[in-house]
Protein backbone atom coordinates (compact mmCIF):
# COMPACT_ATOMS: atom_id res chain seq x y z
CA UNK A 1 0.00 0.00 0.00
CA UNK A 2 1.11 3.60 -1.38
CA UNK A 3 1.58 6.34 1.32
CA UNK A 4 -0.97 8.52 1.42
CA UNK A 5 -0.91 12.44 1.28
CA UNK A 6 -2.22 14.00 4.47
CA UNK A 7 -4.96 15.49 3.16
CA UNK A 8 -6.58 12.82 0.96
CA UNK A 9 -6.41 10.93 4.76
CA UNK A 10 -7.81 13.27 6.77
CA UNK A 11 -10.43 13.81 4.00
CA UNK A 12 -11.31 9.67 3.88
CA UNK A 13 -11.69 10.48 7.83
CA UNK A 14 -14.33 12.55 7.72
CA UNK A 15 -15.75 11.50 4.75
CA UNK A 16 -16.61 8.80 6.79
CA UNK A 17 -18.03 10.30 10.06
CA UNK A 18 -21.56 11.30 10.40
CA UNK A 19 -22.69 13.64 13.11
CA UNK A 20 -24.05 12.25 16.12
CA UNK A 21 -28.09 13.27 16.69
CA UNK A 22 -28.82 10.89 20.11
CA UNK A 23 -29.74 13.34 22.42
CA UNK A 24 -29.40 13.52 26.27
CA UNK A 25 -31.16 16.03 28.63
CA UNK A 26 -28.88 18.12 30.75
CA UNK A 27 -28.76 20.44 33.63
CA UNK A 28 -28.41 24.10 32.44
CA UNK A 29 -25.59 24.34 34.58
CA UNK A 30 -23.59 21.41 32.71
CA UNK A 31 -23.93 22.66 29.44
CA UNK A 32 -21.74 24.54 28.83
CA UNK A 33 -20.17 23.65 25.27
CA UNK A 34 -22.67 21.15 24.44
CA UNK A 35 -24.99 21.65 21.24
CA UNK A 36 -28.45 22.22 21.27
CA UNK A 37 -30.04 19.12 19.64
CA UNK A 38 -33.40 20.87 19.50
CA UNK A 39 -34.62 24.29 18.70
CA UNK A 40 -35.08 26.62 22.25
CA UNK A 41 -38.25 28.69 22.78
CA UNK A 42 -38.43 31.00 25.59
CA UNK A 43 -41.52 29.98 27.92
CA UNK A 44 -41.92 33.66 28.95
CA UNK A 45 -41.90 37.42 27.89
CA UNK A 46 -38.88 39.05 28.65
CA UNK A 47 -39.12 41.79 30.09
CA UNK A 48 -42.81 40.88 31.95
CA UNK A 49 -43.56 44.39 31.83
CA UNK A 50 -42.17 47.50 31.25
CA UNK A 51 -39.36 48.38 32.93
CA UNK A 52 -37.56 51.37 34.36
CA UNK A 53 -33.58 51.19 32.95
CA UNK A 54 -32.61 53.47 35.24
CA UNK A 55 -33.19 54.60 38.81
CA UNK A 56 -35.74 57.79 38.56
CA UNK A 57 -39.18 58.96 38.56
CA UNK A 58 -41.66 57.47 36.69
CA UNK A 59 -44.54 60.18 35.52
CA UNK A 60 -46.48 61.45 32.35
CA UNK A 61 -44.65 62.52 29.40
CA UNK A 62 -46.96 65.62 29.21
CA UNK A 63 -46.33 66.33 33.38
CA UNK A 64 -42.44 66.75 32.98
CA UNK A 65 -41.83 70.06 30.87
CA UNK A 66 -38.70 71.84 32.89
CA UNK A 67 -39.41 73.20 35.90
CA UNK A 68 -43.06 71.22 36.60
CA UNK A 69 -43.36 70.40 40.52
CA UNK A 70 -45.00 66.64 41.01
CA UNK A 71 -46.01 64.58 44.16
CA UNK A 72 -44.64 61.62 44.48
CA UNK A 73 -47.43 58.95 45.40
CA UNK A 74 -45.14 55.92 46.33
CA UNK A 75 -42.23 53.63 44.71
CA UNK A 76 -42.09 51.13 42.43
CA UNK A 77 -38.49 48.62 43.37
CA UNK A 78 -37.82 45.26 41.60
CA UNK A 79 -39.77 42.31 42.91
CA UNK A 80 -42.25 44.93 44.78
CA UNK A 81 -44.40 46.83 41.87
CA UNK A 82 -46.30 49.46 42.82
CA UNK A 83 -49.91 49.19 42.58
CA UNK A 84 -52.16 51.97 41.67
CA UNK A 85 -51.82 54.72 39.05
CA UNK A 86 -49.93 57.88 37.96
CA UNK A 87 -52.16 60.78 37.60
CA UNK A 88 -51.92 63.89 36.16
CA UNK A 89 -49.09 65.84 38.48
CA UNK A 90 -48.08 62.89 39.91
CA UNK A 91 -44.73 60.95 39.88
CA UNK A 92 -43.65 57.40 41.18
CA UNK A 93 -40.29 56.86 42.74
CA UNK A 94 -38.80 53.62 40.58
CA UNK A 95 -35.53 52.02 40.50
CA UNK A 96 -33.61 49.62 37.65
CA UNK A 97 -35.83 46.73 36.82
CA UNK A 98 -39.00 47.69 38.43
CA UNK A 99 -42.27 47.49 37.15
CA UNK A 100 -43.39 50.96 35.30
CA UNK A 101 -46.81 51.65 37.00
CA UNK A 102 -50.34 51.80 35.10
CA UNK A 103 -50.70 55.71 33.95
CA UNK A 104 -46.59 56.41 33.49
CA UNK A 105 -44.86 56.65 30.20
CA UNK A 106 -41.70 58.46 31.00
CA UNK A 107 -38.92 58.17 33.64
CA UNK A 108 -37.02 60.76 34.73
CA UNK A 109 -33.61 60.38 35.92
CA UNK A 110 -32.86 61.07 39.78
CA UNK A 111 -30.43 63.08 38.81
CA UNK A 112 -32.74 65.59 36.76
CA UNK A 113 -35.35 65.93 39.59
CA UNK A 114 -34.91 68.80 42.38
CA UNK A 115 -36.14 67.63 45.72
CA UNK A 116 -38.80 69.33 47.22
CA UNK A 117 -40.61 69.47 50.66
CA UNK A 118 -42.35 67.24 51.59
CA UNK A 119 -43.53 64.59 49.18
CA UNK A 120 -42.98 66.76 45.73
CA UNK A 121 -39.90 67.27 43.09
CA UNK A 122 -39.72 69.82 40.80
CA UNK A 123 -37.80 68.67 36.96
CA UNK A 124 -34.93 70.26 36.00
CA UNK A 125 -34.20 68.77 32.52
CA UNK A 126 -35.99 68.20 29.21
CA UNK A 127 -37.24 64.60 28.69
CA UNK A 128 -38.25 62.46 26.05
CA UNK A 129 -41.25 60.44 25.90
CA UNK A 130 -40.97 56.66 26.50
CA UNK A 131 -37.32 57.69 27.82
CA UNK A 132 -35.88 55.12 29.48
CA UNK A 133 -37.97 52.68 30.03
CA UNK A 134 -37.91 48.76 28.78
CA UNK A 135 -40.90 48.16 27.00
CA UNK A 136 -42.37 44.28 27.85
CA UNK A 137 -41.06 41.53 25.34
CA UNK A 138 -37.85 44.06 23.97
CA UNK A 139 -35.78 40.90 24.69
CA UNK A 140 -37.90 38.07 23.43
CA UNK A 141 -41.23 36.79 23.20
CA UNK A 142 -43.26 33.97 24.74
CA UNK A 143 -42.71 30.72 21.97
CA UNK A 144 -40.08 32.99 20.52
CA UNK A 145 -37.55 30.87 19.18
CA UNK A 146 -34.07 32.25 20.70
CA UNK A 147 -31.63 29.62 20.26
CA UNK A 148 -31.73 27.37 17.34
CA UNK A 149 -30.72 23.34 17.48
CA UNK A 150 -26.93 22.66 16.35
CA UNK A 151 -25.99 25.74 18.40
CA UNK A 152 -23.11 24.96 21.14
CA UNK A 153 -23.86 26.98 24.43
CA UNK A 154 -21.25 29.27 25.58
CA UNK A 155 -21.85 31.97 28.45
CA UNK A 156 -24.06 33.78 26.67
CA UNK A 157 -25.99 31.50 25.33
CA UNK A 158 -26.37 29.83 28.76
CA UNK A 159 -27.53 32.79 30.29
CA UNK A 160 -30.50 33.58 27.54
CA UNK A 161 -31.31 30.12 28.16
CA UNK A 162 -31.77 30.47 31.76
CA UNK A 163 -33.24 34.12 31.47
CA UNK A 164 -36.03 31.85 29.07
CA UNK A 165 -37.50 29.70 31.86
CA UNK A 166 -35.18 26.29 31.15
CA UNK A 167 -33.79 24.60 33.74
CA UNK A 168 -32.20 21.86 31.33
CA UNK A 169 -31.54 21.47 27.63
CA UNK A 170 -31.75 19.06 25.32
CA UNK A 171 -28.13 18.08 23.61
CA UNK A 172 -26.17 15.67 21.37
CA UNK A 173 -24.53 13.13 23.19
CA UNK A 174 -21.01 13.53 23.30
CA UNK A 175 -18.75 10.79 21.39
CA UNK A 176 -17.56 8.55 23.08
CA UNK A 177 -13.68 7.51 22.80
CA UNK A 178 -11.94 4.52 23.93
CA UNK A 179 -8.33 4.51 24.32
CA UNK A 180 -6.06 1.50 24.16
CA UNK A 181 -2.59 1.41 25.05
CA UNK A 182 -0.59 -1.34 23.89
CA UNK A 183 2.98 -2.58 24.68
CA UNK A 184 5.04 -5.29 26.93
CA UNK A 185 7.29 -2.04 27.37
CA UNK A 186 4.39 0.05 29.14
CA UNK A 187 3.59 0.90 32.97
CA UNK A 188 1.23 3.46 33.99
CA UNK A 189 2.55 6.20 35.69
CA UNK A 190 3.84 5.77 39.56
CA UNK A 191 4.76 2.59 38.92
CA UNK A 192 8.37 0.84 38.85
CA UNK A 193 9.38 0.18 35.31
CA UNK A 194 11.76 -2.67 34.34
CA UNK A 195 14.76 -2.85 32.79
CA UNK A 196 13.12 -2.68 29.46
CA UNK A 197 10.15 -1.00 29.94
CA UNK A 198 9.11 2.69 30.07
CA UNK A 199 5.98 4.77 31.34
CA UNK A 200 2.90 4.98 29.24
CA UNK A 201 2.35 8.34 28.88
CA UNK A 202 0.45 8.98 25.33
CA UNK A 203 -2.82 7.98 27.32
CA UNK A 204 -2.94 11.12 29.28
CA UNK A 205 -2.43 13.56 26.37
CA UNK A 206 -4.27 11.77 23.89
CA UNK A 207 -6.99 11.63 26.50
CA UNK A 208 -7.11 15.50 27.29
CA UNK A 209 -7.05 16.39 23.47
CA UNK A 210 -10.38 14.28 23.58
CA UNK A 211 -12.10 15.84 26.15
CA UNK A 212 -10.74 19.22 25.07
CA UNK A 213 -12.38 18.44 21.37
CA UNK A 214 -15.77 17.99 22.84
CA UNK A 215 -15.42 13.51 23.71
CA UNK A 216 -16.40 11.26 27.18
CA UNK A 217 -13.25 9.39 27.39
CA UNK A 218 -13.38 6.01 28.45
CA UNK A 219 -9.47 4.39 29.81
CA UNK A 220 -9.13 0.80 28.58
CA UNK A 221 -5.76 0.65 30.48
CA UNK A 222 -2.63 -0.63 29.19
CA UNK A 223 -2.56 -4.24 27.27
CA UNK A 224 0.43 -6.27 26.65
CA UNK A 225 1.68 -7.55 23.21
CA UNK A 226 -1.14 -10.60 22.60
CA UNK A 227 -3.85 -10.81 20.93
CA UNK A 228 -6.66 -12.48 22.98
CA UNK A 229 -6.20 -9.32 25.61
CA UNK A 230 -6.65 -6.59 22.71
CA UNK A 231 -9.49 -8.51 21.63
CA UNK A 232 -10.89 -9.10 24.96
CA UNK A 233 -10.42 -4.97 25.00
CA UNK A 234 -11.98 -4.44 22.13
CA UNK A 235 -14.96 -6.56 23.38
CA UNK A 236 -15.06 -3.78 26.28
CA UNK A 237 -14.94 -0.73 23.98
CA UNK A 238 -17.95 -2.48 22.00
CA UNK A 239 -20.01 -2.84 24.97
CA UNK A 240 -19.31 0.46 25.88
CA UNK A 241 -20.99 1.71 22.81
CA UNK A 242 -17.91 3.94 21.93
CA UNK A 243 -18.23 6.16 18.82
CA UNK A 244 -13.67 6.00 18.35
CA UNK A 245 -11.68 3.15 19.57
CA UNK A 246 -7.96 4.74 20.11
CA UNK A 247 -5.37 2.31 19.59
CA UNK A 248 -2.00 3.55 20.92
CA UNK A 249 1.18 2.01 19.62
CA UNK A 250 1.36 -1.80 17.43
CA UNK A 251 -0.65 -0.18 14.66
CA UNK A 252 2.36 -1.25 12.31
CA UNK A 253 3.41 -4.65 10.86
CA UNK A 254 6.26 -5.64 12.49
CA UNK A 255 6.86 -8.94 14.19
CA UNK A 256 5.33 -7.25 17.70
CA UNK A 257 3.14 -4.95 16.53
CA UNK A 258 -0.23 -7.21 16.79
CA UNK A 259 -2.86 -4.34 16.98
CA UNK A 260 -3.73 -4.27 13.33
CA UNK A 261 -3.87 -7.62 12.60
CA UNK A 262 -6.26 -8.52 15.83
CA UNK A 263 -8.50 -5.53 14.35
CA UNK A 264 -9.09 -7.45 11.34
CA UNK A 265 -9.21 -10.66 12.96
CA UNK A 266 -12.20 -8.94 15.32
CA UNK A 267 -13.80 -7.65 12.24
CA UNK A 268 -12.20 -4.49 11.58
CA UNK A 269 -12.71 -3.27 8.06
CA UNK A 270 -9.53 -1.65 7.13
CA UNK A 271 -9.54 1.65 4.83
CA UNK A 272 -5.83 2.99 5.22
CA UNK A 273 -2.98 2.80 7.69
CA UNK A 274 0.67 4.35 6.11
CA UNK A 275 0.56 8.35 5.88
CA UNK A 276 2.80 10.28 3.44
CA UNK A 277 3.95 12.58 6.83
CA UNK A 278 6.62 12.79 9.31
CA UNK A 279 5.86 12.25 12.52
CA UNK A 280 3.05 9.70 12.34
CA UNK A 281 3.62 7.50 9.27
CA UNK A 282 2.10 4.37 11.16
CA UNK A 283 -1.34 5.84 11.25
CA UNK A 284 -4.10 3.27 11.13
CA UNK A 285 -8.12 4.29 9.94
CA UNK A 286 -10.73 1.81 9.60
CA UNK A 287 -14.13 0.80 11.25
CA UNK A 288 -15.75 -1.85 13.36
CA UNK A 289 -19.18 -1.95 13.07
CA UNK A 290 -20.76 1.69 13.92
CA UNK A 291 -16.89 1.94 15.73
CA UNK A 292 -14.48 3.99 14.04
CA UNK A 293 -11.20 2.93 14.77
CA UNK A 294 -7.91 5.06 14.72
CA UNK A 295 -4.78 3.61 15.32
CA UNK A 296 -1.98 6.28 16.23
CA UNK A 297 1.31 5.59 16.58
CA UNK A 298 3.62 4.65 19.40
CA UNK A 299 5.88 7.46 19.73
CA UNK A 300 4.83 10.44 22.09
CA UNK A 301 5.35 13.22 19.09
CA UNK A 302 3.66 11.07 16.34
CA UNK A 303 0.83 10.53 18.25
CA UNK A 304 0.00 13.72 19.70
CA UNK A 305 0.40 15.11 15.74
CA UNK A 306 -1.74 12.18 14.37
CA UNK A 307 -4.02 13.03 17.45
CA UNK A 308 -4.30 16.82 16.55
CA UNK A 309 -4.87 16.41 12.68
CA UNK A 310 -7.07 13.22 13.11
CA UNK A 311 -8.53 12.72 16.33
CA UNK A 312 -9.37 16.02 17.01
CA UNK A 313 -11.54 16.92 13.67
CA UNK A 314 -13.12 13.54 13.74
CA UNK A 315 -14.41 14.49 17.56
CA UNK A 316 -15.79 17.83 16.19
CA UNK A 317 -17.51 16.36 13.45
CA UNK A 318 -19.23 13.60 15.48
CA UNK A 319 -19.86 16.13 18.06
CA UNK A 320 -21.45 18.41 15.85
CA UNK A 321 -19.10 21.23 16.64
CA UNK A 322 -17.20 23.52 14.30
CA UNK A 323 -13.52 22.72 13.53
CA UNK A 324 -10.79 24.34 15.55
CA UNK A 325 -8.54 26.75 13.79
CA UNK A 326 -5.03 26.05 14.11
CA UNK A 327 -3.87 26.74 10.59
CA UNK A 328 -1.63 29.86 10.29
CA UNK A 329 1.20 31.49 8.14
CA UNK A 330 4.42 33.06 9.62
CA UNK A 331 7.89 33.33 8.95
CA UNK A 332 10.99 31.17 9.90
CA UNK A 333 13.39 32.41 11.67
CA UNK A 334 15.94 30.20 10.63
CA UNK A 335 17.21 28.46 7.18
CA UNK A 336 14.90 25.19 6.09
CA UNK A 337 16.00 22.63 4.16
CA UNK A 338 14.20 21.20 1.19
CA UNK A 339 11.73 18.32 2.03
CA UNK A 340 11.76 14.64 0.77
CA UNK A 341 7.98 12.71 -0.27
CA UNK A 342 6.51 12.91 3.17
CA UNK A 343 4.83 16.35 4.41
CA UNK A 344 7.14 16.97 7.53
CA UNK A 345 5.29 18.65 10.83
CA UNK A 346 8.48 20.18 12.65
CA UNK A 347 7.87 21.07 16.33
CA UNK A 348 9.12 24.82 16.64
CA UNK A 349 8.45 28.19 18.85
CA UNK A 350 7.32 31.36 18.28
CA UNK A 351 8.43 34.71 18.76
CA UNK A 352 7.48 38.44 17.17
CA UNK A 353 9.66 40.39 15.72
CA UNK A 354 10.31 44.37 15.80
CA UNK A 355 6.66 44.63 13.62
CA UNK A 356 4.55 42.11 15.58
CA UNK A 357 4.79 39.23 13.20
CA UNK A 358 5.50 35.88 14.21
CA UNK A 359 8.54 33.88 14.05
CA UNK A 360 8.90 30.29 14.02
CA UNK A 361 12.09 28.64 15.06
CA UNK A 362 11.95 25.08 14.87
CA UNK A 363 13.75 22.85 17.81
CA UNK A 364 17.19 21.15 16.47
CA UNK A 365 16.26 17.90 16.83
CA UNK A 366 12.94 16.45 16.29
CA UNK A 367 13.02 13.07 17.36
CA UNK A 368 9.55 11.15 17.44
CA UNK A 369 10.57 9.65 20.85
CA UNK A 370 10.88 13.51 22.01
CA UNK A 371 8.40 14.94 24.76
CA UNK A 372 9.91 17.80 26.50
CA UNK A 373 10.51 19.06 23.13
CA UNK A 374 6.85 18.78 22.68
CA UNK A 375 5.89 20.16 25.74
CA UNK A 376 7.76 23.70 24.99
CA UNK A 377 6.82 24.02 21.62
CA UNK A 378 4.07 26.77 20.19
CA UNK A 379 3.30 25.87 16.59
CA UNK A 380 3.96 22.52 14.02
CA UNK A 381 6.15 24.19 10.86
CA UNK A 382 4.31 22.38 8.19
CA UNK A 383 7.04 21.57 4.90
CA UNK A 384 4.88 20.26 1.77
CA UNK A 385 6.25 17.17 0.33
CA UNK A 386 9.21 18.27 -1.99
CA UNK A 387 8.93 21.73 -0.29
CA UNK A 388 12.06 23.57 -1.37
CA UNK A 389 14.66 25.09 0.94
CA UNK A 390 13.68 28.26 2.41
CA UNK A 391 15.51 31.16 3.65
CA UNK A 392 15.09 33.03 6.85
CA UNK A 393 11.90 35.37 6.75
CA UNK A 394 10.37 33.60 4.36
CA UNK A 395 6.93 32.42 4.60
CA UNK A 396 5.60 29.12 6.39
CA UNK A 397 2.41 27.21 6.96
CA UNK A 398 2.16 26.28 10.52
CA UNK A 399 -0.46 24.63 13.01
CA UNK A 400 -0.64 25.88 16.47
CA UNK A 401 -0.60 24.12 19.23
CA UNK A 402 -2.45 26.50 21.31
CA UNK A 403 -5.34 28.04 18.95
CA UNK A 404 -5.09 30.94 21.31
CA UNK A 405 -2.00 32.17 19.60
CA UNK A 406 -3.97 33.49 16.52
CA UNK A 407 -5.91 36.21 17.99
């Protein structure tokens, strides 16, 4: 099998992926970055009534020509209307939020009233009509429909929600993702390794890209090198309904590397699995049923790329969310050498220069096996197959790490 360009892959991918629409019902305080699987109506009027914006008077518009003395007849607060009626020379002491009393069509600012003695003010500034006040349904409207389905609630969205009567909303499951470490070499974290073993670490970052993407993650542990255990873990993942079974490491064809061939064997159909790129080459795609199944490579830095350029989009699809932007231009800030067949993803960091551009400078060595390199790095330089050398200040595609970097 022919290596195959990045693109085309991650285009099979999600060619392949269909949205999730099962539904769930949530507390309003959980959803936060979920999407609205139905359309939301507001079960009230918002404002109730009208409503003073500001803290004032509330009188008639024809009553408040400069210079008018009023008596004040008693005060309208939130929560505690008042309850008869402004007549002619009269005014009603009202604060932000409160109900604007039968008879009133004006408020008057504090500010632009002279106290009097006794129970009377006298106006000191020109007013408009309707100044001021809220009139009832200037937010929404009772069956009004605010917030339409396939929308992902932020805080704003959260708070119309509330502010619209709904103490839960309906939303697309989350996809669930299944990861599966592999290796006689692996032992989780806090533990002693042997003399030819090493920590499993790709779990945990794999894992938070996941959950960071919009996924439930579900921890099928570590499983040695043999086949009836990755099958018996792949019998989990199954029952478990997950939407992405993440294989980590044995993905390959080597004498050891058993993942791929137990896939088939469980009845995996198999679309691609060698990637025209550097890291990540070892990158298997196929499906299990309804289970799409990824296979990412061993090595810390190949995974975490494969996870960014595969995993993530394929969560955002399923989850019905838009795609993250990553993708950028800047400007090396060193010499790069031409590029061979595969479409190189070199772990760099950025800096700005005296005009507030970025400048990528990409770490000296970038060694698969390398996580602290990882770990410091801002942006992926991105060299095209057969990309040719560049000088510094020239232009680059990158992907960064931290989306957060583009604004």
């Amino acid at each position: 099998m022919s290596l195959l360009p990045v693109a085309e892959a991650q285009a099979r991918l999600l060619n392949s992926a269909s949205p999730i629409h099962r539904f769930e019902s949530i507390p309003l305080d959980m959803a936060e970055g979920r999407v609205l699987a139905r359309d939301l109506t507001a079960r009230l009027t918002q404002p109730p009534f009208d409503a003073s914006a500001m803290d004032g008077y509330a009188l008639r518009f024809e009553d408040a020509a400069p210079g008018a003395e009023l008596r004040v007849i008693g005060a309208s607060a939130a929560g505690h209307a008042f309850e008869g009626a402004v007549g002619t020379g009269e005014a009603v002491r009202i604060f932000t939020g409160a109900p604007v009393p039968a008879g009133a069509d004006s408020v008057l600012l504090q500010e632009d009233a002279q106290r009097l003695e006794g129970d009377r003010i006298r106006t000191t500034y020109p007013l408009r009509k309707g100044q001021h006040i809220r009139p009832r349904g200037q937010d929404f409207l009772q069956d009004e429909v605010v917030l339409a389905a396939g929308m992902a609630m932020d805080f704003s969205r959260l708070t119309v929600a509330a502010a619209m009567n709904h103490p839960a909303l309906d939303v697309y499951r989350r996809p669930l993702i299944a990861i599966l470490a592999t290796g006689d070499e692996l032992v989780a974290p806090g533990n002693e390794p042997g003399p030819s073993q090493i920590i499993a670490s790709n779990t945990f970052g794999i894992g938070a890209l996941a959950r960071n993407a919009g996924a439930h993650v579900l921890d099928l542990g570590i499983v040695p090198d043999n086949s009836d255990e990755i099958t018996a873990a792949i019998g989990r993942a199954q029952v478990a309904k997950a939407d992405v079974i993440v294989t980590l490491g044995g993905a390959s064809v080597g004498d050891h590397d058993l993942v791929q061939a137990t896939m088939v064997a469980a009845g995996m159909k198999l679309d691609f699995w060698r990637i025209a790129m550097r890291p990540g080459k070892p990158l298997m795609v196929g499906s299990l049923g309804d289970m799409h199944v990824l296979g990412l490579p061993g090595n810390p830095a190949s995974s975490l790329v494969c996870g960014l350029l595969f995993l993530e989009p394929l969560i955002r699809k399923l989850a019905s969310l838009p795609p993250v932007r990553r993708e950028g231009v800047v400007r090396t800030a060193v010499p790069l050498a031409a590029n061979d067949q595969r479409q190189d993803y070199m772990r760099a960091t950025l800096k700005k220069d005296d005009n507030g551009d970025w400048l990528a400078e990409p770490f000296p060595k970038q060694d698969s096996s390398m996580m602290k390199v990882f770990s410091r790095s801002d942006c992926l330089i991105v060299r095209p197959p057969h990309a040719p050398a560049l000088e510094p200040g020239a232009s680059c595609p990158v992907v960064f790490l931290r989306p957060d970097l583009l604004d």
